[in-house]
Protein backbone atom coordinates (compact mmCIF):
# COMPACT_ATOMS: atom_id res chain seq x y z
CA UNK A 1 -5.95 -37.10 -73.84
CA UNK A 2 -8.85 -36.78 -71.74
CA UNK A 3 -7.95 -40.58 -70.30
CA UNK A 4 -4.74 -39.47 -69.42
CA UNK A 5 -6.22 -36.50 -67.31
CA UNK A 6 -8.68 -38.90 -65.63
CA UNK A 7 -6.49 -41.68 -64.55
CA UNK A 8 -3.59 -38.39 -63.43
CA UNK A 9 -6.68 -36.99 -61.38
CA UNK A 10 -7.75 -40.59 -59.83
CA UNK A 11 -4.27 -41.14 -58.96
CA UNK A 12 -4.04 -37.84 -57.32
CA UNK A 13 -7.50 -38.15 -55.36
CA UNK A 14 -6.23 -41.71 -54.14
CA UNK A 15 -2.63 -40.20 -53.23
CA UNK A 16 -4.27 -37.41 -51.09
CA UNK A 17 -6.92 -39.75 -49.39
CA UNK A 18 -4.20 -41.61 -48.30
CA UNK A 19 -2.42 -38.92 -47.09
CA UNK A 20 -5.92 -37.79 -45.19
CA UNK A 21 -7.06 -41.35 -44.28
CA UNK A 22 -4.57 -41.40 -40.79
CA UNK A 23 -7.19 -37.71 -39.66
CA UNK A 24 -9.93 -39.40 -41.66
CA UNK A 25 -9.90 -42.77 -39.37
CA UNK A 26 -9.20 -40.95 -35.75
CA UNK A 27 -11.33 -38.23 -36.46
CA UNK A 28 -14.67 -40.59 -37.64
CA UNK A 29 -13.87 -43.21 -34.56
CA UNK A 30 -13.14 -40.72 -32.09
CA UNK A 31 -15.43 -37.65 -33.35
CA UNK A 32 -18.22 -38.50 -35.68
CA UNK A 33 -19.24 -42.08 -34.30
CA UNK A 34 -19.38 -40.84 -30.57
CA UNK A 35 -21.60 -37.87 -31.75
CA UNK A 36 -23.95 -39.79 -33.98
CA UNK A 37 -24.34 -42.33 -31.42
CA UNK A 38 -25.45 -39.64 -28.91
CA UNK A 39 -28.31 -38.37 -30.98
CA UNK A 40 -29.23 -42.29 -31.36
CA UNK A 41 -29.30 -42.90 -27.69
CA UNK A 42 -31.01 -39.29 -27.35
CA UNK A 43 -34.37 -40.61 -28.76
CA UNK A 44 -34.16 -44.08 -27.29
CA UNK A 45 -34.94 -45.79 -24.06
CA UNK A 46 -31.72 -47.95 -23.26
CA UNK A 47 -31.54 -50.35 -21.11
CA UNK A 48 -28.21 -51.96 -20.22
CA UNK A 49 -28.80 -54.20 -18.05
CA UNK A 50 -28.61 -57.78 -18.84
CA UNK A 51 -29.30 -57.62 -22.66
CA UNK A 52 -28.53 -54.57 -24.58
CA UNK A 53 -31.46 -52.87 -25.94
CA UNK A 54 -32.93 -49.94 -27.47
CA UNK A 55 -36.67 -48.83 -27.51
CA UNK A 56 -37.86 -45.72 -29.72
CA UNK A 57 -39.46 -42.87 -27.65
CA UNK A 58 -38.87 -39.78 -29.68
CA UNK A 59 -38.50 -36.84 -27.95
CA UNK A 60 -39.74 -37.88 -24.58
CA UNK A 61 -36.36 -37.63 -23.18
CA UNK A 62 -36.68 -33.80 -24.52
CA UNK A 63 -39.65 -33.13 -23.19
CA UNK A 64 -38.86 -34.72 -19.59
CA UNK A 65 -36.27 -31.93 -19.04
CA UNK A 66 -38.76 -29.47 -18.57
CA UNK A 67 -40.48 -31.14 -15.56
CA UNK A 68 -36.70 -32.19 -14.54
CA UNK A 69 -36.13 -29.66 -11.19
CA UNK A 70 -32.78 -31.21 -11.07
CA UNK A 71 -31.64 -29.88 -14.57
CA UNK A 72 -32.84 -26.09 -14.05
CA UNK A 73 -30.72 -26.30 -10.55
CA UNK A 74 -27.48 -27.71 -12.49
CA UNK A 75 -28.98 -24.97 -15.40
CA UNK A 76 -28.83 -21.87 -12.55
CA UNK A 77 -25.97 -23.09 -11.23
CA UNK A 78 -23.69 -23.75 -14.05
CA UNK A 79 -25.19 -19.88 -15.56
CA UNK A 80 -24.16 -18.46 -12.69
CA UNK A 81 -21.00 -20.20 -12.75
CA UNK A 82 -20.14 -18.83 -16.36
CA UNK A 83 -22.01 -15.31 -15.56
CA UNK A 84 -19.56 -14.93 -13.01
CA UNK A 85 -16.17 -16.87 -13.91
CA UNK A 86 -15.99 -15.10 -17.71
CA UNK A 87 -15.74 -11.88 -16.97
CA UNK A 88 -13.31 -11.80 -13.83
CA UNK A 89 -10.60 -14.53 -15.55
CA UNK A 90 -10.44 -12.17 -18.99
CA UNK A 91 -10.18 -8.84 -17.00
CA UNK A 92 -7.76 -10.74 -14.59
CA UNK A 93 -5.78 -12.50 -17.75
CA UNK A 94 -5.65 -9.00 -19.48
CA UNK A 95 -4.51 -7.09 -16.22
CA UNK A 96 -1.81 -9.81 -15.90
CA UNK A 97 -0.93 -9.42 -19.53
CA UNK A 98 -0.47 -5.93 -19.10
CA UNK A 99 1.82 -5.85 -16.10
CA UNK A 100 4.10 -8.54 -17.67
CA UNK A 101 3.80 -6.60 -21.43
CA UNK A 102 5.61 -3.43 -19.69
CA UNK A 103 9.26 -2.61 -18.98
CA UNK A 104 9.45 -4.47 -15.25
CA UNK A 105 12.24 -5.85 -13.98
CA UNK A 106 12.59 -9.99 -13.36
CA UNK A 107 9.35 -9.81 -15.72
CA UNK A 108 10.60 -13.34 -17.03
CA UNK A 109 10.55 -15.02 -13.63
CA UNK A 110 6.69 -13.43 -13.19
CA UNK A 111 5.74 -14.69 -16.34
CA UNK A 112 6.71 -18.50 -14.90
CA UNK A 113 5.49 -17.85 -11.43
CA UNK A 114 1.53 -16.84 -13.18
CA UNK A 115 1.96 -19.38 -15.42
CA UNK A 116 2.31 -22.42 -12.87
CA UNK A 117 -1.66 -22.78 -11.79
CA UNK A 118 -2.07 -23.65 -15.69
CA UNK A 119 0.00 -26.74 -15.84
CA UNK A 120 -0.74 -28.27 -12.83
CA UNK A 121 -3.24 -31.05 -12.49
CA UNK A 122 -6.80 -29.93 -12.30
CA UNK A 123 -7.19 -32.85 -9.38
CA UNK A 124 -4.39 -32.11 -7.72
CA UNK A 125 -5.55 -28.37 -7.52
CA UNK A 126 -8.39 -29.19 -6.38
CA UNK A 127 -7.02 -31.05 -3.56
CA UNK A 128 -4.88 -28.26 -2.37
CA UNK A 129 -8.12 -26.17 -2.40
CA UNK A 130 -10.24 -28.55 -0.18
CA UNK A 131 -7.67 -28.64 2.52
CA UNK A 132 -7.24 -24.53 1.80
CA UNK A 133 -11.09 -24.40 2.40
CA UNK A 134 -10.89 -26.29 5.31
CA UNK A 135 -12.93 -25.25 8.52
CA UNK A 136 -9.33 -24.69 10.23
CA UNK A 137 -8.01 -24.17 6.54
CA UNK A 138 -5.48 -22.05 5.29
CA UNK A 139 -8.05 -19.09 3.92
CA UNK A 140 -10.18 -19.21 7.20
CA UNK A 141 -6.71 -18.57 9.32
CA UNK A 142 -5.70 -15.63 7.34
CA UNK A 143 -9.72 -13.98 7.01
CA UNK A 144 -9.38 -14.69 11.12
CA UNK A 145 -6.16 -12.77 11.49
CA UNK A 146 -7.50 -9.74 9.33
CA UNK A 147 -10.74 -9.99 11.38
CA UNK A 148 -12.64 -10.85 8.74
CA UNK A 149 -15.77 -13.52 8.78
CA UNK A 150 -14.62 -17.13 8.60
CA UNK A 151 -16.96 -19.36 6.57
CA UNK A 152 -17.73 -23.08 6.07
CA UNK A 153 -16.08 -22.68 1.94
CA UNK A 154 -17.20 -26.58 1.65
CA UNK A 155 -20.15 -27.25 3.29
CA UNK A 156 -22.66 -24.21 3.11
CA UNK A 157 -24.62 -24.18 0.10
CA UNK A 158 -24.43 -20.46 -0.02
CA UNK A 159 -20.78 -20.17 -0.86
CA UNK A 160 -19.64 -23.97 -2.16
CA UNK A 161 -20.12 -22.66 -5.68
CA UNK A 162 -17.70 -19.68 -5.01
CA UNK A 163 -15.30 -21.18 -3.91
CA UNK A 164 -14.98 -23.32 -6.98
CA UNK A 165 -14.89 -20.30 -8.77
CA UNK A 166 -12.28 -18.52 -6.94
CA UNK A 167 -10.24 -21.83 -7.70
CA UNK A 168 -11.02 -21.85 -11.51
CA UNK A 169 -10.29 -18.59 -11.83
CA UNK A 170 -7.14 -18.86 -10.28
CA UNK A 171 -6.13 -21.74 -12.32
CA UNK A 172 -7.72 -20.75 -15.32
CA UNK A 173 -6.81 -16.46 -15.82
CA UNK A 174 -2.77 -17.51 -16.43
CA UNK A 175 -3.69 -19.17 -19.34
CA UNK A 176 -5.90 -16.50 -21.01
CA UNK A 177 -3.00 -14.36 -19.76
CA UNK A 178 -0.19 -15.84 -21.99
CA UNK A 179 -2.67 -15.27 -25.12
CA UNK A 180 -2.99 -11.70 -24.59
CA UNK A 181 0.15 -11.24 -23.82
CA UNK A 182 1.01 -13.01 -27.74
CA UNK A 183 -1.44 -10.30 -28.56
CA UNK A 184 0.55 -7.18 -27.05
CA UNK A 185 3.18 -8.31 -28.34
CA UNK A 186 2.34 -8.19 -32.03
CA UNK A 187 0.87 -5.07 -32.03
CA UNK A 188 3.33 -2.44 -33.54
CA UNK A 189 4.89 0.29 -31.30
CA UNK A 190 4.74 2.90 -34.05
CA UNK A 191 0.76 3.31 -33.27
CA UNK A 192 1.34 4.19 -29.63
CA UNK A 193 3.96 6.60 -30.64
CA UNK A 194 2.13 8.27 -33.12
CA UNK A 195 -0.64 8.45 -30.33
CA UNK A 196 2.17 9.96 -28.04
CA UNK A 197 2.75 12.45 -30.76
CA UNK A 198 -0.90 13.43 -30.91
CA UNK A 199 -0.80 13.54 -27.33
CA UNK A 200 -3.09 10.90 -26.12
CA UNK A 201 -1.87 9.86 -22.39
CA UNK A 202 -1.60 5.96 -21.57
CA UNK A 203 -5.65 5.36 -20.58
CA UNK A 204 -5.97 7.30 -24.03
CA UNK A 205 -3.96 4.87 -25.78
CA UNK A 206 -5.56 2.01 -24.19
CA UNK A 207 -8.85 2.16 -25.18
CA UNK A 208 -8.43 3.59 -28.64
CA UNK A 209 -5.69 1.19 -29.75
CA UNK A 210 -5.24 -1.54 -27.21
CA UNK A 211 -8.53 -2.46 -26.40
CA UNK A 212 -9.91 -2.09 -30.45
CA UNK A 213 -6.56 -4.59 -31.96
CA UNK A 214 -7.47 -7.26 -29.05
CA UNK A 215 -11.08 -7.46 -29.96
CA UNK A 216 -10.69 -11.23 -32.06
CA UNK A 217 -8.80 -12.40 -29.42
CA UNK A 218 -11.10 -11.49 -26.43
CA UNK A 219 -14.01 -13.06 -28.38
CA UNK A 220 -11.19 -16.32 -28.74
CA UNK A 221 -11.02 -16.01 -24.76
CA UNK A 222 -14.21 -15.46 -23.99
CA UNK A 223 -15.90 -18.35 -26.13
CA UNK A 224 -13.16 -20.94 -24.78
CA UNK A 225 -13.95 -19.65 -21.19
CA UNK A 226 -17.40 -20.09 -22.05
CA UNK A 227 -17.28 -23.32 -23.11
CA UNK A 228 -14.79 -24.83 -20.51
CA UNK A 229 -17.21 -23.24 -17.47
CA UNK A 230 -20.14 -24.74 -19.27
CA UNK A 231 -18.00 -27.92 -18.96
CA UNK A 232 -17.13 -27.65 -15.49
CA UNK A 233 -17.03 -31.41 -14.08
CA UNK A 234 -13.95 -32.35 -12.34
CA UNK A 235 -13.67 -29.74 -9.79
CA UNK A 236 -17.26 -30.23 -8.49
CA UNK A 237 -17.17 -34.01 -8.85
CA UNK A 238 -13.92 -33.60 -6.17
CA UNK A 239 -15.63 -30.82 -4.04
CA UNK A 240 -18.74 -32.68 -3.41
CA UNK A 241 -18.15 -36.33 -4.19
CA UNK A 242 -19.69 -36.71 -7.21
CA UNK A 243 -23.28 -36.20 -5.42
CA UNK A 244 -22.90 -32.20 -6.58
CA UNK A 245 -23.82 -31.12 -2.28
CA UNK A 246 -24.18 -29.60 -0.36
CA UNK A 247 -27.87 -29.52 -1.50
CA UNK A 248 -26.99 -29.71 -5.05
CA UNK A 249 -25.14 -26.23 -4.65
CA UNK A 250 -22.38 -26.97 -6.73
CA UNK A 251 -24.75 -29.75 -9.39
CA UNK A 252 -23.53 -29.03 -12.71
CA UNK A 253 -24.99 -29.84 -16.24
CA UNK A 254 -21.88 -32.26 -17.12
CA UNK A 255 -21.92 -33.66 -13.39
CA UNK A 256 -25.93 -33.99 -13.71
CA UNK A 257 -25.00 -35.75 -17.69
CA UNK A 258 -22.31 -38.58 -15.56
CA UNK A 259 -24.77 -39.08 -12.62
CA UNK A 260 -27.69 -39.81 -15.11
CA UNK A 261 -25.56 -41.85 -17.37
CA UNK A 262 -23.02 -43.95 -14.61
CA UNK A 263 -25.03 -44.06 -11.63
CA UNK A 264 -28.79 -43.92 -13.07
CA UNK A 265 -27.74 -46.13 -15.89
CA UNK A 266 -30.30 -43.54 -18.35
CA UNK A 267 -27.78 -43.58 -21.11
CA UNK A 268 -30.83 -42.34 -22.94
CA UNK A 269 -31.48 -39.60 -20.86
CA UNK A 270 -28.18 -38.37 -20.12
CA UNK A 271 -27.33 -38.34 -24.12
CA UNK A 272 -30.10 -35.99 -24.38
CA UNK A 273 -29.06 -34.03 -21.45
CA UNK A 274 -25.33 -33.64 -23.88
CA UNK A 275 -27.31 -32.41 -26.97
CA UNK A 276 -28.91 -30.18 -24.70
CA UNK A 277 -25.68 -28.00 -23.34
CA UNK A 278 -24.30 -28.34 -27.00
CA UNK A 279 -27.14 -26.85 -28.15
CA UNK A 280 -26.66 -23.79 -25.56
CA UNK A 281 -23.17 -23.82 -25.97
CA UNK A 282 -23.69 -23.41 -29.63
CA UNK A 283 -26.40 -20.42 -28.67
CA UNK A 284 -24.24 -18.31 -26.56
CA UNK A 285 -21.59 -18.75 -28.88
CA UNK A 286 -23.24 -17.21 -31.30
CA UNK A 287 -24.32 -14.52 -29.50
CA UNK A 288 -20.96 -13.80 -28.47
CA UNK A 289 -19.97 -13.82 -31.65
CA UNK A 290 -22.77 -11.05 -32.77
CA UNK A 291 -22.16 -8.92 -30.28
CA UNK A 292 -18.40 -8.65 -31.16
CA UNK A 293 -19.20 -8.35 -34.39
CA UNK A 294 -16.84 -10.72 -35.57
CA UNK A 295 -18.64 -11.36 -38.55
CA UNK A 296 -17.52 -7.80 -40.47
């Protein structure tokens, strides 16, 4: 009997290994390989020129980032980046969430014009935005006509990170915006009533029942906007042609991760560089994650 049991529960481990092996295969090629690979190259000097070779250093390519100036200017820049960014694009998505949860007319048509940022090509946005921040640009035009100060959105060091920011938010808040409004939508319209009965006024409402029943899916938002600004790359790569200028204003940790890897050729370096912003990604993550408490 206990034969027949064994060979039933080989055949069934085989049967659902083959089922998995298809997630299995992609998932170890594409996932698992790259990763272990990058803590390989992490504690190696590579050179790839000519013959392929590795050389052992430990953690020397750890221990250069401290005395790296470049790194704590992509650091700064991509912490003020998220410091920034976060905050406005969830208050913005949840605003715009809000306006399209209530009883508007053409609400349907809104909902498709806010949602049209999100599915366009990062590139191409950002090449609308260049000739938008253009000396005689769109933006400088219309802060002329107002009588407002005009400024130099792409070349001045002092406001070529905002104006990335003002893009990504832009592009970014619509999508945030269609989770919330999932959110709204599922929560059940007998607990505002029975507010209304108790007499609690809309701002009332709002933060005592709103605000509490989206709490798991701000942390979702905030964690996935935290981890896309951490990986901002395309948008300054564009801006600043790849050398992260004006004078390294708009340098990001991924941008400084390709230059050291593509144009340095310090596979080594850069790999370490990647561990590094996983590791603070992981970090802030988990403070995010204590601080909403998520855990009770």
């Amino acid at each position: 009997m206990r034969v027949v049991w064994k060979k039933q529960g080989v055949r069934e481990a085989i049967a659902g290994y083959s089922f998995m092996a298809p997630t299995i295969i992609v998932m170890g090629t594409f996932v698992v390989l790259p990763i272990t690979y990058a803590l390989f190259l992490a504690f190696n000097k590579v050179r790839i020129l000519g013959e392929l070779s590795y050389r052992f250093i430990g953690f020397k390519n750890f221990i250069r980032m401290a005395s790296d100036e470049r790194v704590w200017i992509a650091l700064k820049n991509t912490a003020e980046y998220v410091t920034i960014v976060v905050p406005i694009q969830t208050i913005l998505a949840l605003l715009l969430a809000l306006i399209l949860n209530s009883k508007i007319k053409g609400k349907n048509i809104f909902r498709i014009v806010f949602f049209l940022p999100t599915v366009t090509s990062s590139a191409v946005l950002t090449l609308i935005f260049m000739w938008i921040y253009n000396s005689n640009g769109l933006l400088n035009n219309f802060l002329a006509f107002l009588g407002l100060p005009t400024y130099n959105w792409l070349g001045d060091p002092a406001v070529a990170l905002k104006s990335i920011m003002l893009m990504n938010i832009w592009s970014t808040a619509p999508f945030y915006m269609v989770i919330y409004l999932a959110a709204l939508q599922d929560i059940s319209e007998s607990l505002y009533e029975a507010a209304t009965i108790d007499g609690a006024n809309r701002f009332d409402q709002f933060v005592s029942i709103t605000l509490p029943l989206l709490r798991p899916v701000t942390f979702f938002i905030v964690v996935m906007g935290i981890i896309g600004t951490f990986q901002l790359f395309d948008q300054s790569y564009i801006f600043s042609a790849g050398s992260g200028g004006p004078n390294n204003s708009t340098l990001t940790v991924v941008l400084l991760i390709y230059q050291y890897a593509f144009k340095s050729l310090d596979m080594g370096y850069a790999a370490a560089l990647a561990l590094m912003l996983a590791g603070v990604i992981m970090v802030v993550t988990l403070v995010q994650r204590y601080f909403f408490k998520e855990e009770n």
